[in-house]
PDB file of N, CA and C in Angstrom:
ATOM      1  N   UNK A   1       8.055  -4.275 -18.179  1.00  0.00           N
ATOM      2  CA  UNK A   1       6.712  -4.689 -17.773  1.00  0.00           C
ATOM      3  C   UNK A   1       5.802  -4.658 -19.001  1.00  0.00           C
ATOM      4  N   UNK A   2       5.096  -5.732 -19.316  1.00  0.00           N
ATOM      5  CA  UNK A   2       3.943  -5.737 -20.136  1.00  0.00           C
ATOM      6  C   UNK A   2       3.414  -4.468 -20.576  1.00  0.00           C
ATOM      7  N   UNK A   3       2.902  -4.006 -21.469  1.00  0.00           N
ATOM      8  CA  UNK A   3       2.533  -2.840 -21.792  1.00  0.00           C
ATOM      9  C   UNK A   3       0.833  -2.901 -21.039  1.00  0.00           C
ATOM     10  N   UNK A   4       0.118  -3.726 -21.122  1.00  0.00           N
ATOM     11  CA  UNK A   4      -1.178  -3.663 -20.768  1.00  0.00           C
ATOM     12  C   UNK A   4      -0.849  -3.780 -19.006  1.00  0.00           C
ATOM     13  N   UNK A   5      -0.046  -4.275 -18.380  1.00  0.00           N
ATOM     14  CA  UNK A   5      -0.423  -4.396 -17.412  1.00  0.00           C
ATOM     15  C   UNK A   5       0.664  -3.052 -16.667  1.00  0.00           C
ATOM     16  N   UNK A   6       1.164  -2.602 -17.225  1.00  0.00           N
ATOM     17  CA  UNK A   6       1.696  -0.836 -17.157  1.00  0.00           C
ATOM     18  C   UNK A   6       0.521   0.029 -17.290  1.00  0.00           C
ATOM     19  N   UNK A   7      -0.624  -0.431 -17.972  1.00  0.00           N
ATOM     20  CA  UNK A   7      -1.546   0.728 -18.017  1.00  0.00           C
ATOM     21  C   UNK A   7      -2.400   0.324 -17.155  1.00  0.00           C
ATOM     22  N   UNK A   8      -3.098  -1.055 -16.745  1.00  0.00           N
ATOM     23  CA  UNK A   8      -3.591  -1.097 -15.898  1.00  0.00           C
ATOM     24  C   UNK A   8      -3.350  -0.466 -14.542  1.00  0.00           C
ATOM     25  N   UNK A   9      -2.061  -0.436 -14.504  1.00  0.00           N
ATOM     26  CA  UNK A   9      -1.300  -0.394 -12.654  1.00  0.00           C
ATOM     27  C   UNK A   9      -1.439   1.894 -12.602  1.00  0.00           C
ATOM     28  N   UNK A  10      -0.795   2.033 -13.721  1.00  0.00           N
ATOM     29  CA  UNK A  10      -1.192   3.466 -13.976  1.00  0.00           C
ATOM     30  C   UNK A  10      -2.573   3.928 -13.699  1.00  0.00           C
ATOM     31  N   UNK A  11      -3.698   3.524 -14.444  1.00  0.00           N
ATOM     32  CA  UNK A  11      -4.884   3.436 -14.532  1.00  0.00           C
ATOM     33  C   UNK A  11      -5.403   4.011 -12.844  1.00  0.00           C
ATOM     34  N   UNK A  12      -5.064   2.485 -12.186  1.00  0.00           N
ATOM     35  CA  UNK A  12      -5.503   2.476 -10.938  1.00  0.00           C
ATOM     36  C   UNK A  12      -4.761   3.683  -9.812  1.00  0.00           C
ATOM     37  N   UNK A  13      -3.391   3.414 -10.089  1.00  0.00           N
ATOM     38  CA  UNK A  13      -2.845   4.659  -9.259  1.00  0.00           C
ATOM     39  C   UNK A  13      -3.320   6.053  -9.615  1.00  0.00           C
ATOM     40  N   UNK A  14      -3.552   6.432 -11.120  1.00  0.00           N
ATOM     41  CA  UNK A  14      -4.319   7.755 -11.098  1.00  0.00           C
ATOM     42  C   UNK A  14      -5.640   7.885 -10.634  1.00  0.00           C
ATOM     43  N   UNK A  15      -6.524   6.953 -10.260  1.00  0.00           N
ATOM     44  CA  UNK A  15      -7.180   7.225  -9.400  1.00  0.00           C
ATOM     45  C   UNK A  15      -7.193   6.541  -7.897  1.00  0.00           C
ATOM     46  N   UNK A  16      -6.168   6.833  -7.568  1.00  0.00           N
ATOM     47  CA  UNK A  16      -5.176   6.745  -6.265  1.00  0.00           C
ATOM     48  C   UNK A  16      -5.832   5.217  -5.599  1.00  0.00           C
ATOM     49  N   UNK A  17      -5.642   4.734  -6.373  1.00  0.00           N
ATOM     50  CA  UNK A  17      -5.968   3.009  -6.036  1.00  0.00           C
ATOM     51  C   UNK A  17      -5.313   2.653  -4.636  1.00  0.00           C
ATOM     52  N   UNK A  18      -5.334   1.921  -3.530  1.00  0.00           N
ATOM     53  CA  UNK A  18      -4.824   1.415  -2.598  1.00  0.00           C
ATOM     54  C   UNK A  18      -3.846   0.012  -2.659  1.00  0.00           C
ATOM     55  N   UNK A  19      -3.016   0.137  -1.934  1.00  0.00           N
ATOM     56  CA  UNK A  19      -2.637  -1.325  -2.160  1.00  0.00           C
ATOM     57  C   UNK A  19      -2.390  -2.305  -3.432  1.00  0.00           C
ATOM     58  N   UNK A  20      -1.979  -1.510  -4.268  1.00  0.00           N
ATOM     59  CA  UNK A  20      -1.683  -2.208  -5.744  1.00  0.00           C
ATOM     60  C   UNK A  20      -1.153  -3.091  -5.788  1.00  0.00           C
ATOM     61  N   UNK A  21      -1.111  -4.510  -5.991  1.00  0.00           N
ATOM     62  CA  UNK A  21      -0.108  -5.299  -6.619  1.00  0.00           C
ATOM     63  C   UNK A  21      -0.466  -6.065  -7.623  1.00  0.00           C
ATOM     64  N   UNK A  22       0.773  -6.889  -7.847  1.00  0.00           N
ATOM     65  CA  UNK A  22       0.420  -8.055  -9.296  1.00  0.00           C
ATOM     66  C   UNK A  22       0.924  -9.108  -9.014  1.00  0.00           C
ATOM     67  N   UNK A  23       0.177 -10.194  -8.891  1.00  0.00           N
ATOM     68  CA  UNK A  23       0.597 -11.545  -8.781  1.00  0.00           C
ATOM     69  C   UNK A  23       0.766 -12.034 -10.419  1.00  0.00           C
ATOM     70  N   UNK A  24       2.219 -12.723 -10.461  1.00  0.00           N
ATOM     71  CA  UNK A  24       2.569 -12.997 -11.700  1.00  0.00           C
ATOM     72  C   UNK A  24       2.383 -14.548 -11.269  1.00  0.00           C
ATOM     73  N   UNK A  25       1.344 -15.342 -12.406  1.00  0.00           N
ATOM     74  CA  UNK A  25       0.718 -16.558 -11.799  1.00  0.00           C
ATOM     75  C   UNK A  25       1.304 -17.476 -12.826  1.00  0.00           C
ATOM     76  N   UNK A  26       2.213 -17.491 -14.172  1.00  0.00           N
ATOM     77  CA  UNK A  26       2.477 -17.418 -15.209  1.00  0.00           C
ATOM     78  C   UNK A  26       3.401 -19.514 -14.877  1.00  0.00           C
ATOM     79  N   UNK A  27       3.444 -19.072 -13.815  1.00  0.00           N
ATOM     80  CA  UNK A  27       4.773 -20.674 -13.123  1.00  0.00           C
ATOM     81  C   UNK A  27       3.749 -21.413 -12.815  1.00  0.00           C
ATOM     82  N   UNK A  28       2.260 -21.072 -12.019  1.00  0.00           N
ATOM     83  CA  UNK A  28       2.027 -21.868 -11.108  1.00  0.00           C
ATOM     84  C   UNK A  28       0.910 -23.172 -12.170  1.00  0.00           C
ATOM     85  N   UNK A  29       0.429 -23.832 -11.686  1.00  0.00           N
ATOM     86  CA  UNK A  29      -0.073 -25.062 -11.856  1.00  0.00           C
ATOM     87  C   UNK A  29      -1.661 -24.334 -12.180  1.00  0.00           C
ATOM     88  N   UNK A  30      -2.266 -24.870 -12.940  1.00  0.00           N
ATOM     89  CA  UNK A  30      -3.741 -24.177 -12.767  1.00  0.00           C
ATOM     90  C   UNK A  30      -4.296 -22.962 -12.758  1.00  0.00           C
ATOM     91  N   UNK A  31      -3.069 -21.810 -12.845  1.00  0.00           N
ATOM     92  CA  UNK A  31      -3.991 -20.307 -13.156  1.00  0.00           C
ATOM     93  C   UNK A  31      -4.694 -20.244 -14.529  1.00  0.00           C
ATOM     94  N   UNK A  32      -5.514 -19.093 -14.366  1.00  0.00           N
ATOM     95  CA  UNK A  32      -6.302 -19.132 -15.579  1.00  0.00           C
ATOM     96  C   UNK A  32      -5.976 -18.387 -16.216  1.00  0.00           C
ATOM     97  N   UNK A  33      -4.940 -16.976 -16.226  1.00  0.00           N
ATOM     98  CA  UNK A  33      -4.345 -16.322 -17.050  1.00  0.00           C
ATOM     99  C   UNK A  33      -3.160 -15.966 -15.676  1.00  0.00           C
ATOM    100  N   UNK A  34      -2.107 -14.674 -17.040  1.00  0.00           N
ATOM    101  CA  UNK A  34      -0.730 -14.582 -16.117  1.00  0.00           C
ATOM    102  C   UNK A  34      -0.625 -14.171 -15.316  1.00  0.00           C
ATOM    103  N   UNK A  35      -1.981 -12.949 -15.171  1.00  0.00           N
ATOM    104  CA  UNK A  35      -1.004 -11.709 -13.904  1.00  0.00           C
ATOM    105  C   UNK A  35      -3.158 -11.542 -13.424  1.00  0.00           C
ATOM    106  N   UNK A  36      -2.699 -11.450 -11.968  1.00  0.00           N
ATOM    107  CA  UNK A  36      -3.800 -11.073 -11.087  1.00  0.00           C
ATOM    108  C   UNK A  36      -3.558  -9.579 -11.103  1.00  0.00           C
ATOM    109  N   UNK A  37      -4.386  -8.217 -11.019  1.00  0.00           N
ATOM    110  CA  UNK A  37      -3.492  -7.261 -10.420  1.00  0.00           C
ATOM    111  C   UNK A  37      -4.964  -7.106  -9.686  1.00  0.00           C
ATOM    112  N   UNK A  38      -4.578  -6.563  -8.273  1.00  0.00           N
ATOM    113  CA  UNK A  38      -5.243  -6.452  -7.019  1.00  0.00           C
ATOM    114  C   UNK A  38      -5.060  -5.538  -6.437  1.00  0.00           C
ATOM    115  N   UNK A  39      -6.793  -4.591  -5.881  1.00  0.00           N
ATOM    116  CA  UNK A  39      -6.343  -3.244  -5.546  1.00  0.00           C
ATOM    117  C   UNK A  39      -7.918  -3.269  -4.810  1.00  0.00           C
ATOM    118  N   UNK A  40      -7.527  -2.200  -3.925  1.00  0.00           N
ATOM    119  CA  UNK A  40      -8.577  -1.321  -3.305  1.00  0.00           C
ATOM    120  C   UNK A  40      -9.210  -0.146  -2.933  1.00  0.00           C
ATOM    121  N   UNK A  41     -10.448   0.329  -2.462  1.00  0.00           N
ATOM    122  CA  UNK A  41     -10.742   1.798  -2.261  1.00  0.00           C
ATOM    123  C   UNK A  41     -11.701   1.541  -1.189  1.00  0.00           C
ATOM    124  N   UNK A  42     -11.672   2.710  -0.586  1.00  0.00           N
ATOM    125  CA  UNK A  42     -12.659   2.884   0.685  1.00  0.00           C
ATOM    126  C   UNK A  42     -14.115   2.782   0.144  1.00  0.00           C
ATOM    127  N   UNK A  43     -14.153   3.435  -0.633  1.00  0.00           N
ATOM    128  CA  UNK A  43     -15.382   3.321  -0.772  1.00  0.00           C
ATOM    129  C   UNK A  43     -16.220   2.521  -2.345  1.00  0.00           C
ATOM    130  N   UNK A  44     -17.556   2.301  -2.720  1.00  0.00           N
ATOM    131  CA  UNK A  44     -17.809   1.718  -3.627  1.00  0.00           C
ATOM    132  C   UNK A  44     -18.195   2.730  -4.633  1.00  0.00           C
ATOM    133  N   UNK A  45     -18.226   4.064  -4.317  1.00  0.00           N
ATOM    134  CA  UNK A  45     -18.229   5.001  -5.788  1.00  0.00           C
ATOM    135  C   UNK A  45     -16.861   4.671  -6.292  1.00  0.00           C
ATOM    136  N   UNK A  46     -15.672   4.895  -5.433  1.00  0.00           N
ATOM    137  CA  UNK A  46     -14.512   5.297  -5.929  1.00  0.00           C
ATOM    138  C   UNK A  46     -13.840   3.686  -6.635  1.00  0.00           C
ATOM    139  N   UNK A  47     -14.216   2.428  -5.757  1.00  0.00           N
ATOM    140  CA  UNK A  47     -13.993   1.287  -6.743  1.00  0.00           C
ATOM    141  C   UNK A  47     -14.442   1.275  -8.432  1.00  0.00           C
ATOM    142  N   UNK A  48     -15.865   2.236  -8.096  1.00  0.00           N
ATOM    143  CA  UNK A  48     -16.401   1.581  -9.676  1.00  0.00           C
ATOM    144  C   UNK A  48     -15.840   3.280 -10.390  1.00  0.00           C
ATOM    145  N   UNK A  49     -15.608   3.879 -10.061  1.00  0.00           N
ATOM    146  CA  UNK A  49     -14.369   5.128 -10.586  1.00  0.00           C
ATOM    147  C   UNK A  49     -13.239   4.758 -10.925  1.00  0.00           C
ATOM    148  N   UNK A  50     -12.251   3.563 -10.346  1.00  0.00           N
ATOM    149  CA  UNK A  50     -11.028   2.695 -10.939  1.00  0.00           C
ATOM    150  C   UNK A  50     -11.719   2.319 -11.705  1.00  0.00           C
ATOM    151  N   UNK A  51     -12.795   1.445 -11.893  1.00  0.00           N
ATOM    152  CA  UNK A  51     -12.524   0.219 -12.959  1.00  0.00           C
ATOM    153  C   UNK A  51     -13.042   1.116 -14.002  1.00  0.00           C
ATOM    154  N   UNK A  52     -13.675   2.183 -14.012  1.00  0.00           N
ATOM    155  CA  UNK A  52     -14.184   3.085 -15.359  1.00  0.00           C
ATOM    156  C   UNK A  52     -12.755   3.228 -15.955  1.00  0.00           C
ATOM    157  N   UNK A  53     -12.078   4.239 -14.740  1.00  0.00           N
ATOM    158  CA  UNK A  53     -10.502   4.562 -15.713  1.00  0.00           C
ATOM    159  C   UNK A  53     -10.003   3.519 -16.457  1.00  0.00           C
ATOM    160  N   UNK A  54      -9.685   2.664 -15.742  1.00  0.00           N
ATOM    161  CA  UNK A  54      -8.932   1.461 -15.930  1.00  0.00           C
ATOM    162  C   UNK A  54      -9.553   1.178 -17.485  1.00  0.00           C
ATOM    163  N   UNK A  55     -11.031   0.654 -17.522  1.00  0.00           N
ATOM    164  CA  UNK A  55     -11.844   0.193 -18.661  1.00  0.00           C
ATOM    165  C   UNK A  55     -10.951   1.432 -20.105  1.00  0.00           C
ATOM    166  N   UNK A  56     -10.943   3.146 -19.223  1.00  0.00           N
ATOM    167  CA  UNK A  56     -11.190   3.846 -20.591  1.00  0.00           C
ATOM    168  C   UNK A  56      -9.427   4.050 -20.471  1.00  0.00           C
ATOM    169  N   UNK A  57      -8.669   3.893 -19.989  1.00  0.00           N
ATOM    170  CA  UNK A  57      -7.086   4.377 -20.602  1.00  0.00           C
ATOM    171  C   UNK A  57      -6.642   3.366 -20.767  1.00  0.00           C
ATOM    172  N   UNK A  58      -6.914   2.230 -20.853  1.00  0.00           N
ATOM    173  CA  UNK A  58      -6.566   0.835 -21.842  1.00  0.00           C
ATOM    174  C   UNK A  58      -7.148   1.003 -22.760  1.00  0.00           C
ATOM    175  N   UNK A  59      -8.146   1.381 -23.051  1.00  0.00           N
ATOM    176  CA  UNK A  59      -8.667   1.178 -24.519  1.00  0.00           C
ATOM    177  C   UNK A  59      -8.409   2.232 -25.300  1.00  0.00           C
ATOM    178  N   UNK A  60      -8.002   3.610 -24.193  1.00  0.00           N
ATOM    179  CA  UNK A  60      -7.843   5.172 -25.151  1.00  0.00           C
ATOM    180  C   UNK A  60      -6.124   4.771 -25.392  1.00  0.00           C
ATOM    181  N   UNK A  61      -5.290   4.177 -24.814  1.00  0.00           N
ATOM    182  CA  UNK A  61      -3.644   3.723 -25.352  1.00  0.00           C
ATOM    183  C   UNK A  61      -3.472   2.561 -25.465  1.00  0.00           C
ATOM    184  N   UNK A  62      -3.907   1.807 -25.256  1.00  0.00           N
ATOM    185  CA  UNK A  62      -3.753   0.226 -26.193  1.00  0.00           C
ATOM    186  C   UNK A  62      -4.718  -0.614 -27.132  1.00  0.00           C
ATOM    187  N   UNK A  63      -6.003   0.387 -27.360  1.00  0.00           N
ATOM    188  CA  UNK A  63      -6.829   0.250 -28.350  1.00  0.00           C
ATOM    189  C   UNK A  63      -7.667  -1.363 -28.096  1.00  0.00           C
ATOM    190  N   UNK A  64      -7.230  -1.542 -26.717  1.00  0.00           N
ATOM    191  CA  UNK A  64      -7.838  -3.163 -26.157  1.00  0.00           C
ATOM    192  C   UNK A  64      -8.905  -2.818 -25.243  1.00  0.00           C
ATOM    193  N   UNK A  65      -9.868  -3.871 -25.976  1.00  0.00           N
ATOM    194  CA  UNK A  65     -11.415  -3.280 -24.888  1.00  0.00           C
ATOM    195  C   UNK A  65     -11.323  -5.071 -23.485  1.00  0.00           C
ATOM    196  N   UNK A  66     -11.880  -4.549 -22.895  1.00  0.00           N
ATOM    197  CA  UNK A  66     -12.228  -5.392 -21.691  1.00  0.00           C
ATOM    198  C   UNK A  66     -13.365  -6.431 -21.876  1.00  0.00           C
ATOM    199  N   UNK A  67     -12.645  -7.856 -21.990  1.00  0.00           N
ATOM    200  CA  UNK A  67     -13.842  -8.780 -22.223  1.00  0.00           C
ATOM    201  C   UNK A  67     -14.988  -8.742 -21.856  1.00  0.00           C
ATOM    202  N   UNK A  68     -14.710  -8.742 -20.213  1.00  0.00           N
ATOM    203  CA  UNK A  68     -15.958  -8.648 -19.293  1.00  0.00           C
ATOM    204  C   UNK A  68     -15.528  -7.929 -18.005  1.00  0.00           C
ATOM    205  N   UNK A  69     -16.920  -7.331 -17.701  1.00  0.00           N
ATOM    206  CA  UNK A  69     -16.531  -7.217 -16.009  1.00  0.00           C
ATOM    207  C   UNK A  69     -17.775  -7.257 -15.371  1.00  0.00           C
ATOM    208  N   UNK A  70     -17.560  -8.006 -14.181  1.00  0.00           N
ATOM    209  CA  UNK A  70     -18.431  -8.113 -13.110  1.00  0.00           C
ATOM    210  C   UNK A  70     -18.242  -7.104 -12.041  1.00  0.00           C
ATOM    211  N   UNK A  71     -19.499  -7.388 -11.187  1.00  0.00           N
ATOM    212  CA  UNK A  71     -19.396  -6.390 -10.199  1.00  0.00           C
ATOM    213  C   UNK A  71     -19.852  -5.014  -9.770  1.00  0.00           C
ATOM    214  N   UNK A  72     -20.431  -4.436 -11.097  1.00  0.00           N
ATOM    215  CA  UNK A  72     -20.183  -2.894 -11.040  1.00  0.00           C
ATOM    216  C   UNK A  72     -21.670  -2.257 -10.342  1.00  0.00           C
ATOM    217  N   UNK A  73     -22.554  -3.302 -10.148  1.00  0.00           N
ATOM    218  CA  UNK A  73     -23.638  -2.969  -9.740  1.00  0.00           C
ATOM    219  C   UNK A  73     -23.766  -3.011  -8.299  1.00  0.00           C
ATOM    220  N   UNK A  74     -23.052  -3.695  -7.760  1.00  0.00           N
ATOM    221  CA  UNK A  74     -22.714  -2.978  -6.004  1.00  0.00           C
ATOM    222  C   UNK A  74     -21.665  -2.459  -5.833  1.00  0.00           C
ATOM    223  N   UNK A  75     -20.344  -2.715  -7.044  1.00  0.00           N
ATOM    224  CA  UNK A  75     -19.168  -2.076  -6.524  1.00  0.00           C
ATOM    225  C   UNK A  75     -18.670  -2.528  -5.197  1.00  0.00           C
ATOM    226  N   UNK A  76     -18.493  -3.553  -4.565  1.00  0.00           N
ATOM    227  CA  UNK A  76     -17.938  -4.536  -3.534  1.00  0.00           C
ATOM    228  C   UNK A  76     -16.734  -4.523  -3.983  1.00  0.00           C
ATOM    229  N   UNK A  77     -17.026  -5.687  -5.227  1.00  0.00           N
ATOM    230  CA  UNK A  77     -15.878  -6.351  -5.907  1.00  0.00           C
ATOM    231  C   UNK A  77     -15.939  -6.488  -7.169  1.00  0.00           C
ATOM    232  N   UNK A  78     -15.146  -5.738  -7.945  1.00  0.00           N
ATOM    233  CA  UNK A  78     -15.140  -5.643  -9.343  1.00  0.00           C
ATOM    234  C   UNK A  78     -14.276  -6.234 -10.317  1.00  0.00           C
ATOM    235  N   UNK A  79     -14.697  -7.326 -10.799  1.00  0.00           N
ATOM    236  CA  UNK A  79     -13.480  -8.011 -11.952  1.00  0.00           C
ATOM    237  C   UNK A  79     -13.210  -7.800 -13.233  1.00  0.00           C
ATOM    238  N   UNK A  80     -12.330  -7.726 -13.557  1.00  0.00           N
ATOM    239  CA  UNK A  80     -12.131  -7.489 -15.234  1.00  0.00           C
ATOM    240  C   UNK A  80     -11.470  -8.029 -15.443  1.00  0.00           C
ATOM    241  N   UNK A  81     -11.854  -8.689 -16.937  1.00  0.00           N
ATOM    242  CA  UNK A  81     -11.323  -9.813 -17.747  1.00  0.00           C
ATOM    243  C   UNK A  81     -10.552  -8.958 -18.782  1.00  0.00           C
ATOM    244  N   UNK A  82      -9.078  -9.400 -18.935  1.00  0.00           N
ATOM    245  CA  UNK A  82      -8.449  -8.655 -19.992  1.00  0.00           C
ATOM    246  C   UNK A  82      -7.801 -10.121 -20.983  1.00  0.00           C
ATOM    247  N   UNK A  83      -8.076 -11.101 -20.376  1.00  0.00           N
ATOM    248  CA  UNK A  83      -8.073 -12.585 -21.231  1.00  0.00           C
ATOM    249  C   UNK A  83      -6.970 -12.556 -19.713  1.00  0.00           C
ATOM    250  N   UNK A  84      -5.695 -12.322 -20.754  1.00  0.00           N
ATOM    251  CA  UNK A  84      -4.190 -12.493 -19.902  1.00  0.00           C
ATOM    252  C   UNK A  84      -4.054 -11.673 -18.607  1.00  0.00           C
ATOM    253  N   UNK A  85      -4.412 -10.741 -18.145  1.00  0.00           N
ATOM    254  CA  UNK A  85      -4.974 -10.030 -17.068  1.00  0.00           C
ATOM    255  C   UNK A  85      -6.236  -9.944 -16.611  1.00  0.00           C
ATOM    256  N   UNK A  86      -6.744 -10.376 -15.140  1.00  0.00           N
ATOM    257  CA  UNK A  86      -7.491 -10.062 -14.614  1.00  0.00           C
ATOM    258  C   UNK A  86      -7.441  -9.082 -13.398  1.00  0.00           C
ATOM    259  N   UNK A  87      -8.576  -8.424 -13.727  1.00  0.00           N
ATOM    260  CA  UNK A  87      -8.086  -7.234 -12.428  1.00  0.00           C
ATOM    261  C   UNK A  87      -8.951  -7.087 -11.588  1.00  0.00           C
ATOM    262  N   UNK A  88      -8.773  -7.434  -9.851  1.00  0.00           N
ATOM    263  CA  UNK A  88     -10.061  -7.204  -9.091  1.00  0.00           C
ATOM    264  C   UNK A  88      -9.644  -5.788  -8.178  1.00  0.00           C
ATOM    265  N   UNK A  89     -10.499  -5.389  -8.338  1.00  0.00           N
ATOM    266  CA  UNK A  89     -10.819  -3.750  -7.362  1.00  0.00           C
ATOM    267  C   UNK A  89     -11.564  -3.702  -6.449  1.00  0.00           C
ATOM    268  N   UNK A  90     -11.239  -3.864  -5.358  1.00  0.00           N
ATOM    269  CA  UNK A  90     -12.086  -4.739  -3.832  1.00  0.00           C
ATOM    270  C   UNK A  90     -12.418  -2.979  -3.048  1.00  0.00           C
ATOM    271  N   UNK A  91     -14.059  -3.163  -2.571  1.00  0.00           N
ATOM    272  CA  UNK A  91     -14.031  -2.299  -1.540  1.00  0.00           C
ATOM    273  C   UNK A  91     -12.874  -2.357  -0.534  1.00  0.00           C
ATOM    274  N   UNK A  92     -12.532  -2.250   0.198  1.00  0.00           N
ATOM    275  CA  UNK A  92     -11.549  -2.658   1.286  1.00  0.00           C
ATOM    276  C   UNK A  92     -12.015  -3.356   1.943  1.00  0.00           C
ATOM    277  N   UNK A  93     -12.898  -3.040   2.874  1.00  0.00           N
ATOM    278  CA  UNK A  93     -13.464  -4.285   3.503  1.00  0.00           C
ATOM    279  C   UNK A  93     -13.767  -5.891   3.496  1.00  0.00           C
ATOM    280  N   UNK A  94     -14.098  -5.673   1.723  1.00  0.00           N
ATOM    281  CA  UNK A  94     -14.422  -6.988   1.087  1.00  0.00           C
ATOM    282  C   UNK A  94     -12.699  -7.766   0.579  1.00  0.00           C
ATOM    283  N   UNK A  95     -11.552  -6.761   0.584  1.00  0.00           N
ATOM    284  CA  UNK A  95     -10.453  -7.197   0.506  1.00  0.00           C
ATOM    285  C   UNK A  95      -9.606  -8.054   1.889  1.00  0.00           C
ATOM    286  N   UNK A  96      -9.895  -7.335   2.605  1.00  0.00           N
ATOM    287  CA  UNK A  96      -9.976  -7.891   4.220  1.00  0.00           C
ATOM    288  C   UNK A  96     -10.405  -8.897   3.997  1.00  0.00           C
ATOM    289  N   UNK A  97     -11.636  -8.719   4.083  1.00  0.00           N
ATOM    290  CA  UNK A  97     -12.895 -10.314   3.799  1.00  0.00           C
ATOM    291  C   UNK A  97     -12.087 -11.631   3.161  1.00  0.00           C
ATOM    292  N   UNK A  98     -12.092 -11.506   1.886  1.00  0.00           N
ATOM    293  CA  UNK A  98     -11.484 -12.661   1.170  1.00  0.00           C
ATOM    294  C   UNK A  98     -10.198 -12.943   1.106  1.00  0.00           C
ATOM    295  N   UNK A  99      -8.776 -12.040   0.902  1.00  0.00           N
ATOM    296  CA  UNK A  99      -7.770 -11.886   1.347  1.00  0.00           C
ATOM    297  C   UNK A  99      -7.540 -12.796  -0.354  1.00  0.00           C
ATOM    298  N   UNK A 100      -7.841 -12.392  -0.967  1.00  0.00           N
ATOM    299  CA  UNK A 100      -7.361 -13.369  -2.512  1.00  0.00           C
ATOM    300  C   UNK A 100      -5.900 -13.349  -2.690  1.00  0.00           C
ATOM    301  N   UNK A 101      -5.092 -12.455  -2.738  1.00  0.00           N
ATOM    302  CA  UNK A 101      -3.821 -12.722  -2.861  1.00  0.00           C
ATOM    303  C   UNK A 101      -3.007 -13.782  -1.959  1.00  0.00           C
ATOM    304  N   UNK A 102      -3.704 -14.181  -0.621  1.00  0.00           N
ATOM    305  CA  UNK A 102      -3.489 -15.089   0.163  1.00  0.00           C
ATOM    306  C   UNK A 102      -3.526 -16.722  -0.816  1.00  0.00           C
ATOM    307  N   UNK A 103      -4.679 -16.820  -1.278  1.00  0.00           N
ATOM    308  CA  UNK A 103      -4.693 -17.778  -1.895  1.00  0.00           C
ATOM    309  C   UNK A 103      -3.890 -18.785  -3.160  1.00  0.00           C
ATOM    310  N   UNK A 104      -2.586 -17.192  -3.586  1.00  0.00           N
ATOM    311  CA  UNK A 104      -2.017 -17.377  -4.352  1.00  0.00           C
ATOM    312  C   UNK A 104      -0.755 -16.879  -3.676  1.00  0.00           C
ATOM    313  N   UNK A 105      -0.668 -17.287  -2.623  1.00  0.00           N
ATOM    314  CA  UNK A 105       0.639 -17.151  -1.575  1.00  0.00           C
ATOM    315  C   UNK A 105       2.011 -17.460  -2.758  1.00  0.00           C
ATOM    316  N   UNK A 106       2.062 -18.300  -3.431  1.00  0.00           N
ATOM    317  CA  UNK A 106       3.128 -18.488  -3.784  1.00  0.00           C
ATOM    318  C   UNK A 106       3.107 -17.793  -5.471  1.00  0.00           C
ATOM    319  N   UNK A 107       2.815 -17.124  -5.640  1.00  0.00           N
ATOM    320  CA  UNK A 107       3.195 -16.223  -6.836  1.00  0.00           C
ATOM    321  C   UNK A 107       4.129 -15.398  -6.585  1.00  0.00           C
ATOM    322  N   UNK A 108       4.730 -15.177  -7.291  1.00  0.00           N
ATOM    323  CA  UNK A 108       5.633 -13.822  -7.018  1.00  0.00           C
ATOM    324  C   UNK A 108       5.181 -12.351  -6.906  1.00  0.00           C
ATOM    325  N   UNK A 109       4.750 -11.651  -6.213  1.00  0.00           N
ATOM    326  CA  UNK A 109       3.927 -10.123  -6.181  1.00  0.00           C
ATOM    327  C   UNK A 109       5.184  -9.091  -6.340  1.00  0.00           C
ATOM    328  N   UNK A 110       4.134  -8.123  -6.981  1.00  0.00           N
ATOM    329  CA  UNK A 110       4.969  -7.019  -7.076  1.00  0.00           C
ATOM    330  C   UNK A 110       3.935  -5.836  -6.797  1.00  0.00           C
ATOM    331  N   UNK A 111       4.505  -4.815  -5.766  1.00  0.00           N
ATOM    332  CA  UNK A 111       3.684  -3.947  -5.233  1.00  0.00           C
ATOM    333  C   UNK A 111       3.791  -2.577  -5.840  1.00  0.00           C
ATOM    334  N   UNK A 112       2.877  -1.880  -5.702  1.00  0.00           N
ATOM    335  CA  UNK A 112       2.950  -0.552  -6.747  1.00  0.00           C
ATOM    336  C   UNK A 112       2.611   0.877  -5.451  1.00  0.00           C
ATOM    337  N   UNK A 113       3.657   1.337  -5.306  1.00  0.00           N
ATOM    338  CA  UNK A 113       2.760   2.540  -4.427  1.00  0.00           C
ATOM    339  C   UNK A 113       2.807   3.539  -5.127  1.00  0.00           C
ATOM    340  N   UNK A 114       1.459   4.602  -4.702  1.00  0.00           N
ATOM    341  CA  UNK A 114       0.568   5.557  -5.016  1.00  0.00           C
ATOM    342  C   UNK A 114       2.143   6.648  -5.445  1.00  0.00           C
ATOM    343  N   UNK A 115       2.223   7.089  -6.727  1.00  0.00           N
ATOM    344  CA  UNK A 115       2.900   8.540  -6.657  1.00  0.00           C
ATOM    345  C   UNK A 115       2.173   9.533  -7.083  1.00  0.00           C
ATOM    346  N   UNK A 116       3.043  10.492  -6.465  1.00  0.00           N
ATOM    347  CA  UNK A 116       1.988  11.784  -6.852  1.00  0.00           C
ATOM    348  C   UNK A 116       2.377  12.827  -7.639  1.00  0.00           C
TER     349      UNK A 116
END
């Protein structure tokens, strides 16, 4: 597995992220980079608590900072631009709501559960 997107998926599971996966978009027609990775939390402290980790143990072990990210000011839905990875961190509710991995039905996913 990619080294950045090993730390992302880490990242999120140490702060016990929900529902992890990665759509590898790398085949399909029109994505905008390779890998979606998609996750959730009950609540909107603990979303914008992933994307902090996430932001600081990519950059404290792969020395790569985060283009951009949206989101962090309601913490709903939080995106981060890693160019080749994008990563959204959905309240849950708002994951329900939009169902984005639906939209990319035909990627290949790979799911990550929580260890402890």
């Amino acid at each position: 597995m990619d080294k950045l997107l090993a730390s992302i998926v880490e990242a999120a599971q140490n702060r016990k992220a929900k529902n992890i996966i990665s759509l590898d978009l790398q085949q399909l027609d029109g994505a905008i980079c390779s890998h979606f990775v998609i996750c959730n939390a009950d609540s909107t402290t603990q979303v914008s608590a992933i994307a902090d980790a996430i932001e600081e143990d990519v950059f404290n072990s792969l020395g790569q900072k985060v283009w951009r990210v949206d989101g962090k000011m309601n913490s709903l839905w939080v995106a981060m631009d890693y160019t080749d990875i994008i990563v959204h961190i959905f309240q849950t509710e708002m994951r329900d709501f939009y169902k984005l991995e639906e939209l990319w039905a035909d990627a290949p996913c790979t799911r990550y559960d929580y260890e402890e």
